[in-house]
Protein backbone atom coordinates (compact mmCIF):
# COMPACT_ATOMS: atom_id res chain seq x y z
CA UNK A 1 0.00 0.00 0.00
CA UNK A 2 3.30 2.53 0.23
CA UNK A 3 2.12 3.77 -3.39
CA UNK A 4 -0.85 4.80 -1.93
CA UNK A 5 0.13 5.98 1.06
CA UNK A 6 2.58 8.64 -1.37
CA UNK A 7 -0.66 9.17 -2.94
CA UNK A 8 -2.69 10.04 0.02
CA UNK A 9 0.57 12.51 1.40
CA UNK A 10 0.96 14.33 -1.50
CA UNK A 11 -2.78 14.80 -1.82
CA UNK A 12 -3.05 16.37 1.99
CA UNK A 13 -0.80 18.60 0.59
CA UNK A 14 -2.51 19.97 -2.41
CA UNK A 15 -5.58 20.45 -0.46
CA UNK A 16 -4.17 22.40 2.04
CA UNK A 17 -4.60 25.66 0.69
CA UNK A 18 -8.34 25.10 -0.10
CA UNK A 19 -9.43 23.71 3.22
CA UNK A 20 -10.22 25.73 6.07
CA UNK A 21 -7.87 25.77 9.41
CA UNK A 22 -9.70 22.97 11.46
CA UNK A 23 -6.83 23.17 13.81
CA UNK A 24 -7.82 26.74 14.47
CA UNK A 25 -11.18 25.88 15.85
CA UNK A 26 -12.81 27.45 18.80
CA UNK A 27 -14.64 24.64 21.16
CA UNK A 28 -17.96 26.50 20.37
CA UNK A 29 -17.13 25.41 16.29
CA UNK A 30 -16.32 21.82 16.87
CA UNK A 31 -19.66 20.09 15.44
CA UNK A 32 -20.96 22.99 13.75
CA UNK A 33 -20.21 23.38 10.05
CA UNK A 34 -17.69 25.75 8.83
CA UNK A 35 -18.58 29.04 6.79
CA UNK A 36 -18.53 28.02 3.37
CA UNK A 37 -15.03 29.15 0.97
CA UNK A 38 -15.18 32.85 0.60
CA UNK A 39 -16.15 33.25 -3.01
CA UNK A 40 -17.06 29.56 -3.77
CA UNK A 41 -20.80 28.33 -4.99
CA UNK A 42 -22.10 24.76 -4.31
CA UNK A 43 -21.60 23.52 -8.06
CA UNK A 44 -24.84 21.53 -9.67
CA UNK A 45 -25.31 18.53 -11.71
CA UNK A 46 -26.85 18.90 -14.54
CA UNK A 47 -30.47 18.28 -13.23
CA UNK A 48 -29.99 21.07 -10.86
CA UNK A 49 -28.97 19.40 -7.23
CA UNK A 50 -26.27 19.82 -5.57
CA UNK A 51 -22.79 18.47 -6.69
CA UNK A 52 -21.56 15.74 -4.01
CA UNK A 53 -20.07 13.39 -6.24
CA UNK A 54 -16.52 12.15 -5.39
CA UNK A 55 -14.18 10.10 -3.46
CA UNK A 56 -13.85 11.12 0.25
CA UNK A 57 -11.88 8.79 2.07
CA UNK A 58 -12.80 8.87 6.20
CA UNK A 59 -8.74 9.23 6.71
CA UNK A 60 -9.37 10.26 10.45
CA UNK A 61 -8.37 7.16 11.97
CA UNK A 62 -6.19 8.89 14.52
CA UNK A 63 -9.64 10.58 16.04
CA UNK A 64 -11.58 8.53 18.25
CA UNK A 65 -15.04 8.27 17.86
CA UNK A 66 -15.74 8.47 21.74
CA UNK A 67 -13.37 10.95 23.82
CA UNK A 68 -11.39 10.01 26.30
CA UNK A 69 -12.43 10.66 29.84
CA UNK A 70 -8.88 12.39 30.36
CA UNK A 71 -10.29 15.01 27.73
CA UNK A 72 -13.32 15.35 30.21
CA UNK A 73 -15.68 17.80 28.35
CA UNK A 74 -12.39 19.16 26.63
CA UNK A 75 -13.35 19.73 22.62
CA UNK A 76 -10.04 20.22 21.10
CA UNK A 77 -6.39 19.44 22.21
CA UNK A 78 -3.76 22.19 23.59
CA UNK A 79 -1.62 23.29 20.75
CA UNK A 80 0.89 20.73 22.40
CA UNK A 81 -1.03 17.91 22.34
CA UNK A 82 -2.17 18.66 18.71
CA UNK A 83 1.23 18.34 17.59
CA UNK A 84 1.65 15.46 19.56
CA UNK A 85 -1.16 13.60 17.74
CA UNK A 86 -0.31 15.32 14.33
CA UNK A 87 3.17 13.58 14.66
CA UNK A 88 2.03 9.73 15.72
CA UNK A 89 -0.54 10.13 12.24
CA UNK A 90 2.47 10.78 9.93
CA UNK A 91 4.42 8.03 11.90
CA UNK A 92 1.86 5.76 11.37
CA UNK A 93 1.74 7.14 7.59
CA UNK A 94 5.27 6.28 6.67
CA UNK A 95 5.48 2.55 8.13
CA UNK A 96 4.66 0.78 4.81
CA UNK A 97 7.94 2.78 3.26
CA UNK A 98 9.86 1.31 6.20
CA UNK A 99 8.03 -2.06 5.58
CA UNK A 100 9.14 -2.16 2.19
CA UNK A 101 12.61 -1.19 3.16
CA UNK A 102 13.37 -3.59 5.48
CA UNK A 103 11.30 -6.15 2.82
CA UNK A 104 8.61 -7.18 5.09
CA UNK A 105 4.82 -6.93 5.22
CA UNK A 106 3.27 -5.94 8.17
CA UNK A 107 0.59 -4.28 9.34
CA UNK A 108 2.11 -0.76 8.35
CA UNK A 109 1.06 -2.07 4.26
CA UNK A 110 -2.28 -2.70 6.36
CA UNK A 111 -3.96 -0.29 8.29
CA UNK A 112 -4.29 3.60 7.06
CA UNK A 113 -5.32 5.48 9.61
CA UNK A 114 -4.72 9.06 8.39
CA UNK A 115 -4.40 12.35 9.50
CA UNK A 116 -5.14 13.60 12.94
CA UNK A 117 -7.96 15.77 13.95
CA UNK A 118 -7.73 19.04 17.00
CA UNK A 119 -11.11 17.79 18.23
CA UNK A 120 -10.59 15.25 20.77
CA UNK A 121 -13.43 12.88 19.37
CA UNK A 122 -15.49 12.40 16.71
CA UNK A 123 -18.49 12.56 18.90
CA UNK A 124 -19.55 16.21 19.99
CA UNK A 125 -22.70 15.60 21.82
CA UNK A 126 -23.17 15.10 25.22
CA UNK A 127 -20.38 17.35 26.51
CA UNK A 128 -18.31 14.48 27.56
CA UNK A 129 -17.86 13.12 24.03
CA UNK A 130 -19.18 9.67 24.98
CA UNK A 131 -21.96 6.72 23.80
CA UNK A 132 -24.54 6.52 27.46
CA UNK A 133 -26.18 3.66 27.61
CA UNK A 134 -29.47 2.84 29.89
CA UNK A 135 -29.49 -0.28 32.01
CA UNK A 136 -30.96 -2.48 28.67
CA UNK A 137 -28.08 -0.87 26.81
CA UNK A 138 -25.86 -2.50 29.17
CA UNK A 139 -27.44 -5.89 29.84
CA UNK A 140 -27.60 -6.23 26.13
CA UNK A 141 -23.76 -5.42 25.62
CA UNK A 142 -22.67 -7.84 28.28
CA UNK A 143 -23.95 -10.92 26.22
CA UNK A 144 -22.40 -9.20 22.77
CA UNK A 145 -19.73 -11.55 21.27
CA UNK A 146 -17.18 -11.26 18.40
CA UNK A 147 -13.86 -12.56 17.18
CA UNK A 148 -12.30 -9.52 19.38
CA UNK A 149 -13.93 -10.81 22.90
CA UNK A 150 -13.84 -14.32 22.62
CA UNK A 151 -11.24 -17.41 23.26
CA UNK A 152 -13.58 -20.16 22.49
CA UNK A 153 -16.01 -20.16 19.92
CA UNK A 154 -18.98 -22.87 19.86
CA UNK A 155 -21.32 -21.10 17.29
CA UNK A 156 -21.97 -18.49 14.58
CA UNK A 157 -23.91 -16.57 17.48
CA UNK A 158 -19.91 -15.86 18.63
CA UNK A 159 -19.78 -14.11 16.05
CA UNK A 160 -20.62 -10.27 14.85
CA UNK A 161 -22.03 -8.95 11.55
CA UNK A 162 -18.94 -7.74 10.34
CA UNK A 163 -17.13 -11.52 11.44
CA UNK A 164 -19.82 -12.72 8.83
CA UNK A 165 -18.13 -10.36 6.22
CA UNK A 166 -22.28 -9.10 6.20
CA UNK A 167 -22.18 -5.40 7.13
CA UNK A 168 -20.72 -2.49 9.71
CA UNK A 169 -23.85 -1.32 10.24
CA UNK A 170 -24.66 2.24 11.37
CA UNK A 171 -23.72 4.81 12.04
CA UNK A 172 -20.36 2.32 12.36
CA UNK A 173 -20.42 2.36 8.56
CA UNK A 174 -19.47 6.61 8.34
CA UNK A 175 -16.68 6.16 10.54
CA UNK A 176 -12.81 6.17 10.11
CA UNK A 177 -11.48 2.17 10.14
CA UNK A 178 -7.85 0.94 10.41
CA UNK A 179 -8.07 0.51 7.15
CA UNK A 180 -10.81 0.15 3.87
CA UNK A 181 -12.34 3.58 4.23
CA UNK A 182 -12.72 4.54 0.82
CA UNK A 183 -16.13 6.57 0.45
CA UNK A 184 -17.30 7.56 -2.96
CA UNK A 185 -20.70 9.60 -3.88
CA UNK A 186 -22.30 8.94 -6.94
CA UNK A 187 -25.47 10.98 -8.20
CA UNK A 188 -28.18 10.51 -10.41
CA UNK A 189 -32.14 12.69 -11.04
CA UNK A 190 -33.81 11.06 -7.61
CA UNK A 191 -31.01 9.61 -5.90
CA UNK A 192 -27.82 9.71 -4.13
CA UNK A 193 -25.53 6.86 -3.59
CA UNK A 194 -23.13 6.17 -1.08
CA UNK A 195 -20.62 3.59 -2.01
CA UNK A 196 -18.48 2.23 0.68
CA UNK A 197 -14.90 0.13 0.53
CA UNK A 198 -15.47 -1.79 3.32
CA UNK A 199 -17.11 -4.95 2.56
CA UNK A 200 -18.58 -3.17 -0.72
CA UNK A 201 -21.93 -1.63 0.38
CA UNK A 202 -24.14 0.75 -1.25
CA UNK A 203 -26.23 2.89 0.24
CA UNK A 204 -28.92 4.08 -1.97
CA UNK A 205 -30.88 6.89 -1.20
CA UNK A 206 -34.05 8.52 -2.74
CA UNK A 207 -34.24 11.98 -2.96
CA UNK A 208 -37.14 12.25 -4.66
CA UNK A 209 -40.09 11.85 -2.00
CA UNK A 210 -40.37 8.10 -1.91
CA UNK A 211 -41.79 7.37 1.15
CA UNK A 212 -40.07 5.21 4.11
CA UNK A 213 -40.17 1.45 3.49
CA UNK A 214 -43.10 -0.73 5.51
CA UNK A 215 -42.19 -1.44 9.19
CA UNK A 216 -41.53 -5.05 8.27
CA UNK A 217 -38.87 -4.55 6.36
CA UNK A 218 -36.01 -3.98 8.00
CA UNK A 219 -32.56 -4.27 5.97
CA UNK A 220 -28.80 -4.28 7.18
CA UNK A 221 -28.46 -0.62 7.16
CA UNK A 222 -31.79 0.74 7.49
CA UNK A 223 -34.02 2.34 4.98
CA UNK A 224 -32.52 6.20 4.05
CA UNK A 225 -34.39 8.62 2.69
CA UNK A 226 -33.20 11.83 1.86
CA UNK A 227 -33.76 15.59 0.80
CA UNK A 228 -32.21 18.47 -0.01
CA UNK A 229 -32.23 22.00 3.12
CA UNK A 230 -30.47 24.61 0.39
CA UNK A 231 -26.70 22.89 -0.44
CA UNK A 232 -27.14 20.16 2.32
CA UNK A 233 -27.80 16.93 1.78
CA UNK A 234 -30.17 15.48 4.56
CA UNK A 235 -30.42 11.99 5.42
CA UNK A 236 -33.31 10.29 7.80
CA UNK A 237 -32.71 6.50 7.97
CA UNK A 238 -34.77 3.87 10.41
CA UNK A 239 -36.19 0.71 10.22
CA UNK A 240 -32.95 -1.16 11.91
CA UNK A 241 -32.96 -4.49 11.85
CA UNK A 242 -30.85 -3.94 15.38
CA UNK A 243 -28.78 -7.32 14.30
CA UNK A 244 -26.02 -5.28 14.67
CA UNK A 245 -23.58 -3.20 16.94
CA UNK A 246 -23.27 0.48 17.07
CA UNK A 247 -19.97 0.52 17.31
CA UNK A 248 -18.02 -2.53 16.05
CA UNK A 249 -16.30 -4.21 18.83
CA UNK A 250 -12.15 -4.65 18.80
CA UNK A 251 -9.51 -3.82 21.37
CA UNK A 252 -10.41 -0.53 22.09
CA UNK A 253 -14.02 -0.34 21.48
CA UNK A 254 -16.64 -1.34 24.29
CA UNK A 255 -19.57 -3.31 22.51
CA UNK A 256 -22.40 -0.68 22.20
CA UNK A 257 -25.83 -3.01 20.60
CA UNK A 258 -28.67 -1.45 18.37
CA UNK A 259 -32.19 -1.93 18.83
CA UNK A 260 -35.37 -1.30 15.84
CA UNK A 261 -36.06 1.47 17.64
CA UNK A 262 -32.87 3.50 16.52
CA UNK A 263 -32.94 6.49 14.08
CA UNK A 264 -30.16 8.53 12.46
CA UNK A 265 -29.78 11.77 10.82
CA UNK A 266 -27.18 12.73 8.89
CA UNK A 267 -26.35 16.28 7.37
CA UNK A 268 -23.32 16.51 4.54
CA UNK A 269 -22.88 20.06 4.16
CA UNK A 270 -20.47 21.07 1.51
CA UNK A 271 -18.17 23.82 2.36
CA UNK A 272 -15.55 23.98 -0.23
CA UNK A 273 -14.81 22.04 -3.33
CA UNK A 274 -12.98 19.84 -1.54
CA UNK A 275 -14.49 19.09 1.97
CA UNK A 276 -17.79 18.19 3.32
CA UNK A 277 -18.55 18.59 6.63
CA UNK A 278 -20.22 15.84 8.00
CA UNK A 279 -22.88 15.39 10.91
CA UNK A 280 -25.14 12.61 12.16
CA UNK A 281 -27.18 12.63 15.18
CA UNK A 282 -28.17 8.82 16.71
CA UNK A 283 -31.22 8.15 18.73
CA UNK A 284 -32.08 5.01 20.43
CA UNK A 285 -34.62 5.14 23.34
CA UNK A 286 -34.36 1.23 23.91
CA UNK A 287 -30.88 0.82 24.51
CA UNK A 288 -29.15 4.23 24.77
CA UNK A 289 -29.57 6.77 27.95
CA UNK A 290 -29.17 9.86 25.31
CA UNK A 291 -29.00 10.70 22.15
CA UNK A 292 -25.57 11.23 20.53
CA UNK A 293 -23.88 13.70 17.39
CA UNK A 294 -21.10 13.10 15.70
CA UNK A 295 -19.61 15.79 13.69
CA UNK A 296 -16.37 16.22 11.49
CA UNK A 297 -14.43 17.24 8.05
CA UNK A 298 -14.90 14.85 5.41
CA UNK A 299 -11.70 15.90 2.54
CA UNK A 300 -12.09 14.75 -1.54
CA UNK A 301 -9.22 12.80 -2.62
CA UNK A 302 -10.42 11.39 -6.03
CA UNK A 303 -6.97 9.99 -6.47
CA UNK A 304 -7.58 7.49 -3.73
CA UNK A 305 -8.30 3.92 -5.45
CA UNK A 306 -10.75 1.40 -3.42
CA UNK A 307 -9.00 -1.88 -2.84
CA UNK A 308 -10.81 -5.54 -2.95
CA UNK A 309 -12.61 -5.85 0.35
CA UNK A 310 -12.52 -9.99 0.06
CA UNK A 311 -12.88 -10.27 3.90
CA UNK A 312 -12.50 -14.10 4.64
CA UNK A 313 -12.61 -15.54 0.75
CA UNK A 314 -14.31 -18.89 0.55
CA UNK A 315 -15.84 -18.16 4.03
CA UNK A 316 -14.11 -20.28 5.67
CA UNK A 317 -12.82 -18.35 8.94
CA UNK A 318 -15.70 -18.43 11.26
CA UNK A 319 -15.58 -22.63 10.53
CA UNK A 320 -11.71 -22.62 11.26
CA UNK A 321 -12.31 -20.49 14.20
CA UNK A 322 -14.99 -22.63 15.51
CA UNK A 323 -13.21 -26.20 15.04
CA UNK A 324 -9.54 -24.70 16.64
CA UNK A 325 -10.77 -23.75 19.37
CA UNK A 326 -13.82 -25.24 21.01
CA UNK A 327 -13.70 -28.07 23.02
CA UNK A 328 -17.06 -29.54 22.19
CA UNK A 329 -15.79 -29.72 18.64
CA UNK A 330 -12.38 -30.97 19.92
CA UNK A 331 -14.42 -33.87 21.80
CA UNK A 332 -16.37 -34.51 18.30
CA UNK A 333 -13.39 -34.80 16.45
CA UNK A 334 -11.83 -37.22 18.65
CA UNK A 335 -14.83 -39.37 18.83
CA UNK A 336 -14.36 -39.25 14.82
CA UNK A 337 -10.79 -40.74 15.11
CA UNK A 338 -8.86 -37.27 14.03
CA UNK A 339 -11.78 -35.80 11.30
C-alpha cells in the first residue's frame, strides 16, 4: 500500500490551501459546520442538485469516535497535544515505506489510519464526548460476542455482523477504520448513492419523495431517505434491523448493541470544493440513555483507489475459528478418530 500511502501525502498537501484551518477551531465550532469558501458556490449537476459526487476517504483514523475521559468535556487538544497527535498520524503514515525497506509486510502495508484531527473525538454531543447507555443498553452489551472478545467459539452466534463479512452497520459504517475507508458519492435525477470500501456496500438513497419502506422490512443498514435544506444533503434513515452493533467491537471499542427502535440523521454540508462537513445525530430510546452527534471534516481525494474488500474468501474463517478452538468440537473430532 506505500504507493498509496505517497498518494494520500501528496494529496493532503494539495488540499491544504483550499481547506479551512480545522486546527484553528474554537470549542464552540467543533460540530458545527464551517462558513462556506469565501467566493465559492455549491456547483450543480446537470439536473440542478447539488454536486456531491466524489471520493472522500474517512482518513481520520487517529480521532476517536468516543473521547477520552482524560479530555473530560475538553473539545479540542492544547496546541501541544495537537502536535503530539499530528506527529504519531504521519508516523503511522510512513510505516509501509519502512516495511518495504526492510522487505517485510506488516501491518504498516495494512492499516491507514490518516491524518489527525484538534477535536478530541469524533463525537460532539453530550459534553463528555461519549456513547450513554441505559441499564438495557448494558445488559444487552454484556452478552455481545465477536472474534475480538472471545477465546472459544462454539457457534456463529460468537460471532458479529462484520465476522460474517455481512455489514458495519450504522452509524459504524461513516466512521474512520484501520483501514478500507474509501467513500465515494455517486449521483443521479432522484437519488444519491453512497458507495463504501469496506465490505462493498451501497447505500442508496431517494431523494425524490419516496416514502419510508413498511415497518416489516427492515434491511442491514436501514431504509434512508433523503432531501435536499439549500446545499445540504439530509439523510433520515430507520427501520434497523438492530442485528447489529453500534460501534463494532475490537480492542479498544466497548460493545455498544442497536435496537429497531434507533434512528439517524445525517447532514453533509459542503463547504468547499474539496471538503464536506459531515454530521449525524443517533437516537435510540431502547438501549441508549441519550441521544448522541457526531460531527467532522470529510476531505475529496479522487486519487484514492478502493482496494478488494474480500474479507474471509471462501468463508471459511468463522468454521476454522470454531473447530480450533472449542472443546465440544475438539471432543467430536476425537470421537471421529482425528476428522
Amino acid at each position: 500500500m506505500s504507493g498509496r500511502t505517497l498518494v494520500t501525502l501528496l494529496a493532503f498537501a494539495s488540499l491544504a490551501a483550499g481547506v479551512p484551518a480545522l486546527a484553528q477551531q474554537s470549542e464552540e465550532e467543533v460540530g458545527v459546520p464551517p462558513a462556506k469558501q469565501a467566493g465559492w458556490k455549491v456547483p450543480r449537476t446537470s439536473w440542478g442538485d447539488p454536486d456531491l459526487r466524489g471520493t472522500w476517504p474517512l482518513d481520520l483514523g487517529n480521532t476517536p469516535m468516543q473521547r477520552s475521559p482524560r479530555f473530560g468535556t475538553r473539545k479540542l487538544m492544547t496546541e501541544e497535544e495537537f502536535q503530539q497527535a499530528d506527529e504519531t498520524a504521519t508516523q503511522l503514515r510512513g510505516l509501509a515505506d519502512q516495511e518495504d525497506q526492510a522487505n517485510k509486510l506488516g501491518s504498516g502495508n495494512w492499516f491507514e489510519r490518516g491524518r489527525a484531527l484538534r477535536q478530541t473525538s469524533l463525537i460532539v454531543e453530550p459534553a463528555d464526548g461519549r456513547i450513554h447507555m441505559n441499564e438495557e443498553g448494558q445488559r444487552r452489551a454484556a452478552g455481545m460476542k465477536s472474534s475480538w472478545s472471545e477465546k472459544e467459539f462454539d457457534g456463529l452466534d460468537d460471532f458479529n455482523s462484520l465476522d460474517h463479512c455481512i455489514t458495519r452497520g450504522l452509524p459504524s459504517s461513516m466512521i474512520p477504520f484501520p483501514y478500507n475507508n474509501g467513500v465515494r458519492i455517486f449521483q443521479s435525477p432522484g437519488y444519491v448513492v453512497i458507495n463504501l470500501e469496506l465490505v462493498h456496500e451501497t447505500r442508496i438513497i431517494p431523494v425524490d419523495g419516496t416514502p419510508q419502506l413498511p415497518g416489516a422490512l427492515r434491511p442491514w443498514l436501514g431504509s434512508s431517505r433523503g432531501h435536499w435544506d439549500g446545499d445540504t444533503l439530509v439523510v433520515e434513515t430507520r427501520n434497523f434491523n438492530g442485528k447489529v452493533p453500534m460501534v463494532i467491537v475490537g480492542p479498544t471499542n466497548q460493545p455498544v448493541p442497536t435496537s429497531t427502535s434507533m434512528s439517524m440523521v445525517e447532514r453533509f454540508t459542503p463547504v468547499s470544493p474539496d471538503q464536506i462537513y459531515y454530521e449525524a445525530w443517533i437516537e435510540d430510546p431502547e438501549v441508549l440513555a441519550q441521544p448522541f452527534k457526531m460531527g467532522f471534516p470529510w476531505r475529496r481525494d479522487d486519487s484514492y483507489q478502493p482496494f478488494e474488500y474480500a474479507c474471509h474468501e471462501g468463508n471459511t474463517l468463522v468454521r476454522g475459528y470454531i473447530l480450533s478452538t472449542s472443546p465440544r468440537y475438539a471432543e467430536y473430532r476425537r470421537e471421529r478418530g482425528g476428522e
